[in-house]
PDB file of N, CA and C in Angstrom:
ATOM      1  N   UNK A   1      50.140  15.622 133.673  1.00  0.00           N
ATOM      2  CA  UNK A   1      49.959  14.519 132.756  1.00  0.00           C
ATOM      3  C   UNK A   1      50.542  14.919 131.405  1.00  0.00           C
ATOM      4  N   UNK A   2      51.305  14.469 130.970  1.00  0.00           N
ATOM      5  CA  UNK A   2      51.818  14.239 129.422  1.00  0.00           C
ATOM      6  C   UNK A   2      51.508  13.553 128.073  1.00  0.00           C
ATOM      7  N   UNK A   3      51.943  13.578 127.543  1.00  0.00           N
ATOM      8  CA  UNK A   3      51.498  12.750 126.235  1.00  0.00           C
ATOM      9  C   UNK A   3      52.250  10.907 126.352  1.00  0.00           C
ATOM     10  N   UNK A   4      53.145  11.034 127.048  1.00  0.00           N
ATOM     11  CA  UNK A   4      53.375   9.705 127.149  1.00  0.00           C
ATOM     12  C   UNK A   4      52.364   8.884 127.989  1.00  0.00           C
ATOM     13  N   UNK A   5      51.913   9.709 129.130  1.00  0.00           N
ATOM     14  CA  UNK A   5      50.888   8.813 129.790  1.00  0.00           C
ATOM     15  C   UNK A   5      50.046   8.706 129.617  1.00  0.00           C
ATOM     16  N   UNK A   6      49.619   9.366 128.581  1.00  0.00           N
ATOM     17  CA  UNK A   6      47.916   9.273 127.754  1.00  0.00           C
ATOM     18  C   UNK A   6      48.098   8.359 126.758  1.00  0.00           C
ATOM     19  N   UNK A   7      49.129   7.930 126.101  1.00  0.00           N
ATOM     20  CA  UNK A   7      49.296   7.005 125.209  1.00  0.00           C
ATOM     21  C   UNK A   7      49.562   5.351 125.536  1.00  0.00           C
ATOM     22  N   UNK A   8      50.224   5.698 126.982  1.00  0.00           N
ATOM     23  CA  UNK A   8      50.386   4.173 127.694  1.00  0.00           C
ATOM     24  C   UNK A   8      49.178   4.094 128.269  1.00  0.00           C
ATOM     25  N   UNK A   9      48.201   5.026 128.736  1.00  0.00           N
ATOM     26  CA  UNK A   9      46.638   4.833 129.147  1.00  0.00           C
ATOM     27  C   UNK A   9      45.686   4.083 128.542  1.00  0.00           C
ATOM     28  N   UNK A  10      46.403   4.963 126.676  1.00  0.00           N
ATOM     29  CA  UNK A  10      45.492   4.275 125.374  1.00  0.00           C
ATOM     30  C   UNK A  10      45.831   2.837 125.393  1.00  0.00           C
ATOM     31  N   UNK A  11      46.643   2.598 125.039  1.00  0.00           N
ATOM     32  CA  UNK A  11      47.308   1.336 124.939  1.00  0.00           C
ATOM     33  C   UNK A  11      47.283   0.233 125.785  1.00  0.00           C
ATOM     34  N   UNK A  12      46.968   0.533 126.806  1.00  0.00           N
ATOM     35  CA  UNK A  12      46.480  -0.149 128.098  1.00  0.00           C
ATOM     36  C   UNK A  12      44.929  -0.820 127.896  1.00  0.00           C
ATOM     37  N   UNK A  13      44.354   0.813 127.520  1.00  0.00           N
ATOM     38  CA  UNK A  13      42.732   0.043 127.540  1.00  0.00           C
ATOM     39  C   UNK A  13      42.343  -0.786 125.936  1.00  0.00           C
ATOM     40  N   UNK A  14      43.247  -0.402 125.103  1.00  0.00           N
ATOM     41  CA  UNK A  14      43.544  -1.223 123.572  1.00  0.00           C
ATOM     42  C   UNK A  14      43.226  -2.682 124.003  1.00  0.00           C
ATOM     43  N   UNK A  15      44.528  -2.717 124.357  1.00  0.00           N
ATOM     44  CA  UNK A  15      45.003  -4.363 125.240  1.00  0.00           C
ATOM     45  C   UNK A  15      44.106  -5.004 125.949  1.00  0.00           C
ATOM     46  N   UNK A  16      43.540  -4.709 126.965  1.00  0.00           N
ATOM     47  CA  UNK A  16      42.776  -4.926 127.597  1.00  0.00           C
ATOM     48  C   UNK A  16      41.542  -5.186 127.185  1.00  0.00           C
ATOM     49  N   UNK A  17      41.338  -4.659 126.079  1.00  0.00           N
ATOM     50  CA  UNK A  17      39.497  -4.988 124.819  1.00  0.00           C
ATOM     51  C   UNK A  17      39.990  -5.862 124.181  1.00  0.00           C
ATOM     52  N   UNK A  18      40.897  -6.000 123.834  1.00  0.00           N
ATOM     53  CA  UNK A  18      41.975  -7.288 122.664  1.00  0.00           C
ATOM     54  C   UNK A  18      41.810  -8.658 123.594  1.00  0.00           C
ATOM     55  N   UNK A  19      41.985  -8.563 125.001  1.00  0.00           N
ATOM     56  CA  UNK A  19      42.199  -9.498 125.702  1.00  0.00           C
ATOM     57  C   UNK A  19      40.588 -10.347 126.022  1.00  0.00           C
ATOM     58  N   UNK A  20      39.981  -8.951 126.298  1.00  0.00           N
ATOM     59  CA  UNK A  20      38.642  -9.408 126.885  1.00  0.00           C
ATOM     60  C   UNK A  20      37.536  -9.720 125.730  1.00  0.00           C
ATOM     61  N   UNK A  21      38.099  -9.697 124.500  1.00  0.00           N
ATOM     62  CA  UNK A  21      37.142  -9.784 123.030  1.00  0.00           C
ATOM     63  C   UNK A  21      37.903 -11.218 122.476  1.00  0.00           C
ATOM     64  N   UNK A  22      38.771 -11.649 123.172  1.00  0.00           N
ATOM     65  CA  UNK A  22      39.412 -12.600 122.118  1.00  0.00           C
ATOM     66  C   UNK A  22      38.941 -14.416 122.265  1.00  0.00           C
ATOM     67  N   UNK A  23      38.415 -14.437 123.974  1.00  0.00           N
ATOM     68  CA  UNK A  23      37.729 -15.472 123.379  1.00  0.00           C
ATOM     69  C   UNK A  23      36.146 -15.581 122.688  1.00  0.00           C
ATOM     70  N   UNK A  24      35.509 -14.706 122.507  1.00  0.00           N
ATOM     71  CA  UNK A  24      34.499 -14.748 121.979  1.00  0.00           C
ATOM     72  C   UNK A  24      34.773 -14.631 120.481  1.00  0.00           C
ATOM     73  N   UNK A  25      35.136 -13.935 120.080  1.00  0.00           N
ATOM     74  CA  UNK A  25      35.728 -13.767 118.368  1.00  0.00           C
ATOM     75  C   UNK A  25      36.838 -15.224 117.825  1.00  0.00           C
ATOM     76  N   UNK A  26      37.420 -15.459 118.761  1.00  0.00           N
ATOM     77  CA  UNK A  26      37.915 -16.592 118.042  1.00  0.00           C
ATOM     78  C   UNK A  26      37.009 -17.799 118.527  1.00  0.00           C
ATOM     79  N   UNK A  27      36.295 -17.629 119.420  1.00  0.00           N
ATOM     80  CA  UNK A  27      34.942 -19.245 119.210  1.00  0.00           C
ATOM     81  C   UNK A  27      34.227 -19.101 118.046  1.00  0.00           C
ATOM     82  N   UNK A  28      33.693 -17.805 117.950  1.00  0.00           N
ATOM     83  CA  UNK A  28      32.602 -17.558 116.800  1.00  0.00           C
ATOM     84  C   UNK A  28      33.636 -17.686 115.606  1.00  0.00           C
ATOM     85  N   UNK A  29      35.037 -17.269 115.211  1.00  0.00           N
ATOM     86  CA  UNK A  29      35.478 -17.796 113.908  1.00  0.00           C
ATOM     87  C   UNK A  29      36.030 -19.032 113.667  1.00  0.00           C
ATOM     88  N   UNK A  30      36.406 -19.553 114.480  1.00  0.00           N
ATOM     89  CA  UNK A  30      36.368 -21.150 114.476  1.00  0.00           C
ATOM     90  C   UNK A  30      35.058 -21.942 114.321  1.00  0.00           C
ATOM     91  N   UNK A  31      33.544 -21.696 115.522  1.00  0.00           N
ATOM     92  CA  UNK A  31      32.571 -22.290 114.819  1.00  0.00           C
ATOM     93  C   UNK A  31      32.175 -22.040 113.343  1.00  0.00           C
ATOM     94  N   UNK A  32      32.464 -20.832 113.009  1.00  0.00           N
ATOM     95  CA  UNK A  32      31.861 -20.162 111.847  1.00  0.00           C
ATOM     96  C   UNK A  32      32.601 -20.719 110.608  1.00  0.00           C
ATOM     97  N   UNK A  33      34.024 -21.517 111.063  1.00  0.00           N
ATOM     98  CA  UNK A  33      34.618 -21.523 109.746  1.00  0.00           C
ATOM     99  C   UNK A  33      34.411 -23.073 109.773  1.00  0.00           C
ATOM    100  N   UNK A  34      34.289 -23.626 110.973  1.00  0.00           N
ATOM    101  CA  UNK A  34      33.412 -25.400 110.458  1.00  0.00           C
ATOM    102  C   UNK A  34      32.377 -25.216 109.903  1.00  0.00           C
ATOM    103  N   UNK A  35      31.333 -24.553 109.639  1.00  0.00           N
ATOM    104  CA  UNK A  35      30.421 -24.517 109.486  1.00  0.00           C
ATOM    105  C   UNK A  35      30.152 -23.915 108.198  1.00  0.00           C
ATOM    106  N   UNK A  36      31.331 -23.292 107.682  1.00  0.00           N
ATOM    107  CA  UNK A  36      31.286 -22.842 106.296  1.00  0.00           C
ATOM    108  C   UNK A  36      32.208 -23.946 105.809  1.00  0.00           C
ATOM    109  N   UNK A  37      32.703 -24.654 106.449  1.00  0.00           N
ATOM    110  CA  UNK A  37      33.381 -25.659 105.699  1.00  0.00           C
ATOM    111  C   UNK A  37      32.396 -26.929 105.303  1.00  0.00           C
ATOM    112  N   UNK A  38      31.622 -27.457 106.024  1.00  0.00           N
ATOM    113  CA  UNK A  38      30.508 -27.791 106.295  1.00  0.00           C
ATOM    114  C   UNK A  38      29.266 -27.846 104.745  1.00  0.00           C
ATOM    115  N   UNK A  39      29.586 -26.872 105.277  1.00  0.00           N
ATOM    116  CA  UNK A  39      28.298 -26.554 104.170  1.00  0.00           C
ATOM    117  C   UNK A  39      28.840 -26.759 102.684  1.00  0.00           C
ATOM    118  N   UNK A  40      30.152 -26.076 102.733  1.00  0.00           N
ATOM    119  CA  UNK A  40      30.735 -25.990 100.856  1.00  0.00           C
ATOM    120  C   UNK A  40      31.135 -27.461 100.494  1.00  0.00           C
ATOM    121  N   UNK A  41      31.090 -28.647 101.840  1.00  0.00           N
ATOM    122  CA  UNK A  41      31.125 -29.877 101.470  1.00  0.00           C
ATOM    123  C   UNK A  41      29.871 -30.731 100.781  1.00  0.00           C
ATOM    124  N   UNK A  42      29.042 -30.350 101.829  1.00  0.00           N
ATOM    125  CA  UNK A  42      27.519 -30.437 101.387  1.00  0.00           C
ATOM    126  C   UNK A  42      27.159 -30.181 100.612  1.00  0.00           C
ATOM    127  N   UNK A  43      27.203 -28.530 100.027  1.00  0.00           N
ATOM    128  CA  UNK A  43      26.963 -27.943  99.159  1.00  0.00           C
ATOM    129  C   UNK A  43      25.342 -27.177  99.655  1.00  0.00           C
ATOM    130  N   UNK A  44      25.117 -27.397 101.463  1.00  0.00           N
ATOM    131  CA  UNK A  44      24.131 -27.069 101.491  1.00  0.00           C
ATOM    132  C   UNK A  44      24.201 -25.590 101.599  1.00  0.00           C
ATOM    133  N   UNK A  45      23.551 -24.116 101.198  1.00  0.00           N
ATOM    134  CA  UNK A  45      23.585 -23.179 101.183  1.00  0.00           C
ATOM    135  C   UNK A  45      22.391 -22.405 101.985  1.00  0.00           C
ATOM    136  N   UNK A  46      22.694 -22.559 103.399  1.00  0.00           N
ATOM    137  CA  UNK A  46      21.306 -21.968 104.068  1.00  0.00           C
ATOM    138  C   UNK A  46      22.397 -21.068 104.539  1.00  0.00           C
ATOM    139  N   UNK A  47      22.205 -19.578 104.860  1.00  0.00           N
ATOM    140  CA  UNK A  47      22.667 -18.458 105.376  1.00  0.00           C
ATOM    141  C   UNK A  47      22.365 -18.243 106.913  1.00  0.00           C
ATOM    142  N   UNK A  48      21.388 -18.982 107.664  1.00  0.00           N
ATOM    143  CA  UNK A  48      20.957 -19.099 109.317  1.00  0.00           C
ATOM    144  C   UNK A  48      21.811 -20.259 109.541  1.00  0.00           C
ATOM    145  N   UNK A  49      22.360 -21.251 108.897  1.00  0.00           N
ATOM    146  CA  UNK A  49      22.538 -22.668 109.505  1.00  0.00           C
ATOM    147  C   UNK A  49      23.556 -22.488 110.763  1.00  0.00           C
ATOM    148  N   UNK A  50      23.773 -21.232 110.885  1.00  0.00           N
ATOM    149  CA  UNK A  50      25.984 -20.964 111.415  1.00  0.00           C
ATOM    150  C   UNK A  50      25.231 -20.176 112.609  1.00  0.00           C
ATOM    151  N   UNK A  51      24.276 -19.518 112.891  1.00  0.00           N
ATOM    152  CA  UNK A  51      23.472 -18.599 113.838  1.00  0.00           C
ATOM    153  C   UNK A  51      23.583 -19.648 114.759  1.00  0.00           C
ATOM    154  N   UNK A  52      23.103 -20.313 115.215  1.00  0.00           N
ATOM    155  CA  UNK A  52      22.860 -21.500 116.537  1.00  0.00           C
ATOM    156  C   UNK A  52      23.954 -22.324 116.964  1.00  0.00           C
ATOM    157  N   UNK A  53      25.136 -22.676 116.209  1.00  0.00           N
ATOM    158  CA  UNK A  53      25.910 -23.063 116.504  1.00  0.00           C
ATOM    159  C   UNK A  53      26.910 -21.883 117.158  1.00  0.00           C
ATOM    160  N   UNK A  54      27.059 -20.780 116.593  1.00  0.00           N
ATOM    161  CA  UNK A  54      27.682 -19.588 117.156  1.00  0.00           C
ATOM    162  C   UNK A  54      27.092 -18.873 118.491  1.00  0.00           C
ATOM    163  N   UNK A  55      25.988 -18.607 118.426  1.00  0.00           N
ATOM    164  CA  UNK A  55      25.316 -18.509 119.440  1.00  0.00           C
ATOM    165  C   UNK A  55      25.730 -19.727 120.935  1.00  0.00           C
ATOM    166  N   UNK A  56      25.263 -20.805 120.646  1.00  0.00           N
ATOM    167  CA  UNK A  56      25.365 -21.563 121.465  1.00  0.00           C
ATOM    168  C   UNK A  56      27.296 -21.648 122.014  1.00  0.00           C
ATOM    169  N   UNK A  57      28.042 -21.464 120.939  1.00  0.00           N
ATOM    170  CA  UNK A  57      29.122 -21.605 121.230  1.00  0.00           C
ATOM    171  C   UNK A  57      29.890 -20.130 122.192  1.00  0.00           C
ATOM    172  N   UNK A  58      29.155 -19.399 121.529  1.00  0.00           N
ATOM    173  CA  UNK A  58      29.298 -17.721 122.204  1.00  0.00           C
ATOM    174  C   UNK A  58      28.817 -17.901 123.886  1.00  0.00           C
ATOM    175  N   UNK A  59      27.809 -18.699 123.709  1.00  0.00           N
ATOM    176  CA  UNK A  59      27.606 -18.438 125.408  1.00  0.00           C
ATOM    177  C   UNK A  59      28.139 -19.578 126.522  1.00  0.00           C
ATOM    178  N   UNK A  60      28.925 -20.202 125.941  1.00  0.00           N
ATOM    179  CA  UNK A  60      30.019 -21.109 126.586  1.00  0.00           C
ATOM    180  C   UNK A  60      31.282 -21.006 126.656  1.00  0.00           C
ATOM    181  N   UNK A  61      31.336 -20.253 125.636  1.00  0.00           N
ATOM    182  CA  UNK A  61      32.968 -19.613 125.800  1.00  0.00           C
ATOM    183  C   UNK A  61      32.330 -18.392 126.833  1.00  0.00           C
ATOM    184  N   UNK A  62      31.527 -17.550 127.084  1.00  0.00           N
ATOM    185  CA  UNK A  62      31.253 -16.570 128.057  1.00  0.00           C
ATOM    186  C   UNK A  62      31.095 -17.178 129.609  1.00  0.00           C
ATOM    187  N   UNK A  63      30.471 -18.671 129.188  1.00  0.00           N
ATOM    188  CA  UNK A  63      30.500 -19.539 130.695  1.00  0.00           C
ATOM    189  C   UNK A  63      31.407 -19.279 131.423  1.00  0.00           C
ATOM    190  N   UNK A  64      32.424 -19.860 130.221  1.00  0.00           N
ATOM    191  CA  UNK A  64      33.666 -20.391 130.529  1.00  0.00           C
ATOM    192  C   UNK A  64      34.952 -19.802 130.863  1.00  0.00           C
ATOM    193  N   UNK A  65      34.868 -18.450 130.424  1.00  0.00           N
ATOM    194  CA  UNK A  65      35.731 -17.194 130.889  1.00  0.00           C
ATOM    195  C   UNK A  65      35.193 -15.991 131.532  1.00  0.00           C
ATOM    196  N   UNK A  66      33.847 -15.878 131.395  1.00  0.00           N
ATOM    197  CA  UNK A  66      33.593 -14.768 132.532  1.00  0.00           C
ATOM    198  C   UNK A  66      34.119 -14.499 133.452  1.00  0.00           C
ATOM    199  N   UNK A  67      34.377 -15.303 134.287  1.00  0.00           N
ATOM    200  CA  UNK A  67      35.162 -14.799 135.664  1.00  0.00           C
ATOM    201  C   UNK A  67      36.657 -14.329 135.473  1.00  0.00           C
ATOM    202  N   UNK A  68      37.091 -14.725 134.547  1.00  0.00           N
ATOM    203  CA  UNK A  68      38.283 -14.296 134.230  1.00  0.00           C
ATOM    204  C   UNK A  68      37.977 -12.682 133.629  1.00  0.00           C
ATOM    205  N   UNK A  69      37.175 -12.949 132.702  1.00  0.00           N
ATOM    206  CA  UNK A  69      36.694 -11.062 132.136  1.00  0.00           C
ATOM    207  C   UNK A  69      36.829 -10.583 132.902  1.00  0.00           C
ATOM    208  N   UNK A  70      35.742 -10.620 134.030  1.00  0.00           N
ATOM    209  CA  UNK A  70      35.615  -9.917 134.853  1.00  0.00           C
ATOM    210  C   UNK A  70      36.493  -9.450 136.068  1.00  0.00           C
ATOM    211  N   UNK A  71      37.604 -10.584 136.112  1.00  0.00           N
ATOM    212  CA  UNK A  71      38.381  -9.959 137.156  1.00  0.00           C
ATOM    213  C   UNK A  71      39.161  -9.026 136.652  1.00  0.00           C
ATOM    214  N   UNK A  72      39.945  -9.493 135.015  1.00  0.00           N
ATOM    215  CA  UNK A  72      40.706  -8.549 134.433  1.00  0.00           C
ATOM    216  C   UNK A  72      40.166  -6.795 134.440  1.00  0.00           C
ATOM    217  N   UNK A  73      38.572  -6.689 134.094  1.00  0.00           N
ATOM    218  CA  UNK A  73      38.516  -5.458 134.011  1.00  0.00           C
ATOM    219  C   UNK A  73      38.108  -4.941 135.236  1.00  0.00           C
ATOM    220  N   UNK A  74      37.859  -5.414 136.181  1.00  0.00           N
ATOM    221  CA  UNK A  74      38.098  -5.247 137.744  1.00  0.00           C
ATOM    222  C   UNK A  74      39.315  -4.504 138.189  1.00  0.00           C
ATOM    223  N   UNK A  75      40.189  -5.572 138.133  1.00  0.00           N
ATOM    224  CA  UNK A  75      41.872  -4.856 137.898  1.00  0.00           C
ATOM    225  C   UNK A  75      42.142  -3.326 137.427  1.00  0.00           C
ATOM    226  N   UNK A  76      42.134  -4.140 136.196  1.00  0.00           N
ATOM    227  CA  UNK A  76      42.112  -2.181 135.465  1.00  0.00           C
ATOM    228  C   UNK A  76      41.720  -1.423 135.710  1.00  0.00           C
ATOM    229  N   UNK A  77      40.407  -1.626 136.079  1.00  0.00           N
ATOM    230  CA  UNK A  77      39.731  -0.730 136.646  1.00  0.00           C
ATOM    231  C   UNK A  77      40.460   0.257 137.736  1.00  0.00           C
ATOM    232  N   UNK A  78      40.750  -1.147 138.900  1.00  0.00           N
ATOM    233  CA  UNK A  78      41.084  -0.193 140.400  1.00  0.00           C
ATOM    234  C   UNK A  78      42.121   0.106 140.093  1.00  0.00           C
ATOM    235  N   UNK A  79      43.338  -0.140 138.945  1.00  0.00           N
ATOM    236  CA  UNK A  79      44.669   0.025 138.832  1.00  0.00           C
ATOM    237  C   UNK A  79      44.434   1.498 138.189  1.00  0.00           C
ATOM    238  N   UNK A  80      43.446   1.554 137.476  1.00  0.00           N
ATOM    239  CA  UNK A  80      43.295   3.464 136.660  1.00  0.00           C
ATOM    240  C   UNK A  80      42.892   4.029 137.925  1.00  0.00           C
ATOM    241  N   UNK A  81      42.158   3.559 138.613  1.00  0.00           N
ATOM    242  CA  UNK A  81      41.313   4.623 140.095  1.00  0.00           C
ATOM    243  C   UNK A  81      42.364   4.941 140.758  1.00  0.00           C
ATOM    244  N   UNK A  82      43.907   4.205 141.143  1.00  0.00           N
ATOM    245  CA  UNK A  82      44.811   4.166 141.949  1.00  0.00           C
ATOM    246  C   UNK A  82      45.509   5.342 141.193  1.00  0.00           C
ATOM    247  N   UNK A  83      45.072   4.886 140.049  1.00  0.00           N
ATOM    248  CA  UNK A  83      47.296   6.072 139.163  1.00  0.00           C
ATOM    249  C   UNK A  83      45.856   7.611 138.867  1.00  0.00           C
ATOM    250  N   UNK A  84      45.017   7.556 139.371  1.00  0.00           N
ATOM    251  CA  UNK A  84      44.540   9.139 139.273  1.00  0.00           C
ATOM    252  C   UNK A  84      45.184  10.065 140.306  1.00  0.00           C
ATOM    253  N   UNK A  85      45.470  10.226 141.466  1.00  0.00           N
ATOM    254  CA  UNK A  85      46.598  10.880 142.191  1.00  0.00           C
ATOM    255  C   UNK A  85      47.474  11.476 141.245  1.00  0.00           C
ATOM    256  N   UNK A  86      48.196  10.149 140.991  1.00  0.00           N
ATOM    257  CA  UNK A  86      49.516  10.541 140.336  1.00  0.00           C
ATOM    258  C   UNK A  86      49.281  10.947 138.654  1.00  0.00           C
ATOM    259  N   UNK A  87      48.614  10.775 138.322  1.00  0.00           N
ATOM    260  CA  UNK A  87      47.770  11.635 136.968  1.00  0.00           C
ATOM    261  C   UNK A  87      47.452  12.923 137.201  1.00  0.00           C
ATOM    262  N   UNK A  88      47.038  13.455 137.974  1.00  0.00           N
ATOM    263  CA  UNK A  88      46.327  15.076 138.504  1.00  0.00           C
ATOM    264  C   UNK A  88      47.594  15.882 139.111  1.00  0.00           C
ATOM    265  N   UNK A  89      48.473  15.083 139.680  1.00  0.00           N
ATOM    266  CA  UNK A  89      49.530  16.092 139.871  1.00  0.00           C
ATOM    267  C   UNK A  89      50.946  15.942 139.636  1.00  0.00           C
TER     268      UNK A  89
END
């Protein structure tokens, strides 16, 4: 094993957290930024008001792509279990 394949290893599992983090972080900053928009219209200033809408929105975007998560890091998974052979020698 070399330094190139420890770096395409890194970079692999980078990608792969980028992929599997991105619909949850962009639901929660999209609800989060109606909701601060929201408010600075209003002018109402409650600091919980954005908790329940994020929440609720967090676990529908998780509905809604889980199976996809999960196959992706499935994949990776058996695709790192496969290239260990050829990693060890």
């Amino acid at each position: 094993m070399n330094d190139t394949t420890i770096i395409e290893l890194g970079v692999q599992a980078m990608l792969i957290t980028a992929k599997l983090a991105a619909p949850i972080l962009l639901t929660a900053l999209v609800i989060g930024f109606g909701i601060s928009l929201f408010q600075s219209v209003t002018q109402i200033q409650e600091a919980t008001l954005s908790f329940v809408p994020k929440a609720i929105g967090i676990g529908v975007a998780l509905l809604l792509t889980g199976s996809w998560m999960v196959h992706e890091i499935i994949s990776f998974t058996s695709d790192l279990y496969q290239k260990i052979p050829s990693l060890l020698g």
